[in-house]
Protein backbone atom coordinates (compact mmCIF):
# COMPACT_ATOMS: atom_id res chain seq x y z
CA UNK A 1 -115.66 -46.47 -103.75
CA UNK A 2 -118.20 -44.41 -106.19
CA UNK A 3 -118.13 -44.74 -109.78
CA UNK A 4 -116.33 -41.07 -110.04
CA UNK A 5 -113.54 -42.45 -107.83
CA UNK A 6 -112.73 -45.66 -109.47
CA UNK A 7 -108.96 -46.14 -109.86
CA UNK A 8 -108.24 -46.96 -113.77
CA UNK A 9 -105.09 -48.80 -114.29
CA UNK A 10 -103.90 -49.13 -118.33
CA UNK A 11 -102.16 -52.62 -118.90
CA UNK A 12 -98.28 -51.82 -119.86
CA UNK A 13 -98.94 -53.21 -123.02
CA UNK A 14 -101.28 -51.35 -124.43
CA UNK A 15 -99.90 -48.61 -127.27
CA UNK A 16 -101.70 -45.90 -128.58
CA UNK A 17 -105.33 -46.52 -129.94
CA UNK A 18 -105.83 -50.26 -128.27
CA UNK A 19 -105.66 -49.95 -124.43
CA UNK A 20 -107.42 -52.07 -121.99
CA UNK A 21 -107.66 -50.87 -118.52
CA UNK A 22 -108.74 -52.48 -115.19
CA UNK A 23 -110.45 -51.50 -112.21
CA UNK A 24 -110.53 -53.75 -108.70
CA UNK A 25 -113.58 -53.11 -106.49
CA UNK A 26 -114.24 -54.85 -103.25
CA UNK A 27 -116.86 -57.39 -105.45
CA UNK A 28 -115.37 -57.82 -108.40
CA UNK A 29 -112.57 -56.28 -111.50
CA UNK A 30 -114.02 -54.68 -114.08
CA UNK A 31 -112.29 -54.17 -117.66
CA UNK A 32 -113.23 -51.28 -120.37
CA UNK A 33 -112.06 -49.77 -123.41
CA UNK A 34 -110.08 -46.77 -122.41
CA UNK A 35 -111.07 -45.60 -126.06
CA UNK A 36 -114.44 -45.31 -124.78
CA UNK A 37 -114.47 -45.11 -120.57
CA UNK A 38 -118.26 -44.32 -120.60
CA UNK A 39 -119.08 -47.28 -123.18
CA UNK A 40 -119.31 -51.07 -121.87
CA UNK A 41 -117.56 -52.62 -119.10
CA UNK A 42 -116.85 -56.27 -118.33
CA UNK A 43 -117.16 -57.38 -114.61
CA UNK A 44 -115.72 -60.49 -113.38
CA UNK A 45 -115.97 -62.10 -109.90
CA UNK A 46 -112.25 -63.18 -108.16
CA UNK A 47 -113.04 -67.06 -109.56
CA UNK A 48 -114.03 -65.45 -112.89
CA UNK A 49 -111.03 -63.36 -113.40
CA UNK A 50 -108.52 -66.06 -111.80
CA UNK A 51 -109.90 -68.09 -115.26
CA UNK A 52 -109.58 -65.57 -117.57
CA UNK A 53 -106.13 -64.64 -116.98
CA UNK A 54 -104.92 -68.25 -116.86
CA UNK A 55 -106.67 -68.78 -120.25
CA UNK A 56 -104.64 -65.78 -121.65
CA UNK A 57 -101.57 -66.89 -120.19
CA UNK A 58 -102.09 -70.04 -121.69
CA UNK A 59 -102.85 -69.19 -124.60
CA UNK A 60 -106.33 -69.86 -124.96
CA UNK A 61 -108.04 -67.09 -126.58
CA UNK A 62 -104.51 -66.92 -129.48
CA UNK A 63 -106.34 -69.04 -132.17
CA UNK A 64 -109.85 -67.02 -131.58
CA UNK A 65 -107.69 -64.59 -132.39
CA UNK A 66 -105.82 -65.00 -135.18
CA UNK A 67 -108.87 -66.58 -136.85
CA UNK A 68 -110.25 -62.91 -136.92
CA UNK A 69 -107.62 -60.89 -138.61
């Protein structure tokens, strides 16, 4: 799959002005502003991702968070 081609997918709950959207590629998921698609994207590997989204599920990243507003 070429960079042009990459399928985009917008999390359901992002609103207007703060989305986050994912893209799965056979070696890893990537993650990007949709604010700014050509700006910085985060790549994860399956083991990498499989942590991150158990951390948010859990919780983990809520205090990090709140600390910053």
């Amino acid at each position: 799959m070429s960079e042009s081609n990459e399928r985009w997918l917008k999390s359901s709950f992002s609103g207007p002005g703060d989305c986050v959207e994912v893209s799965r590629r056979p070696d890893d998921i990537r993650v990007r502003d949709s604010k700014d698609p050509q700006g910085p994207v985060l790549r994860f590997n399956d083991h990498e991702w499989i942590a991150f989204t158990r951390g948010v599920r859990a919780g983990e990243f809520d205090t990090a968070v709140a600390e910053d507003l």
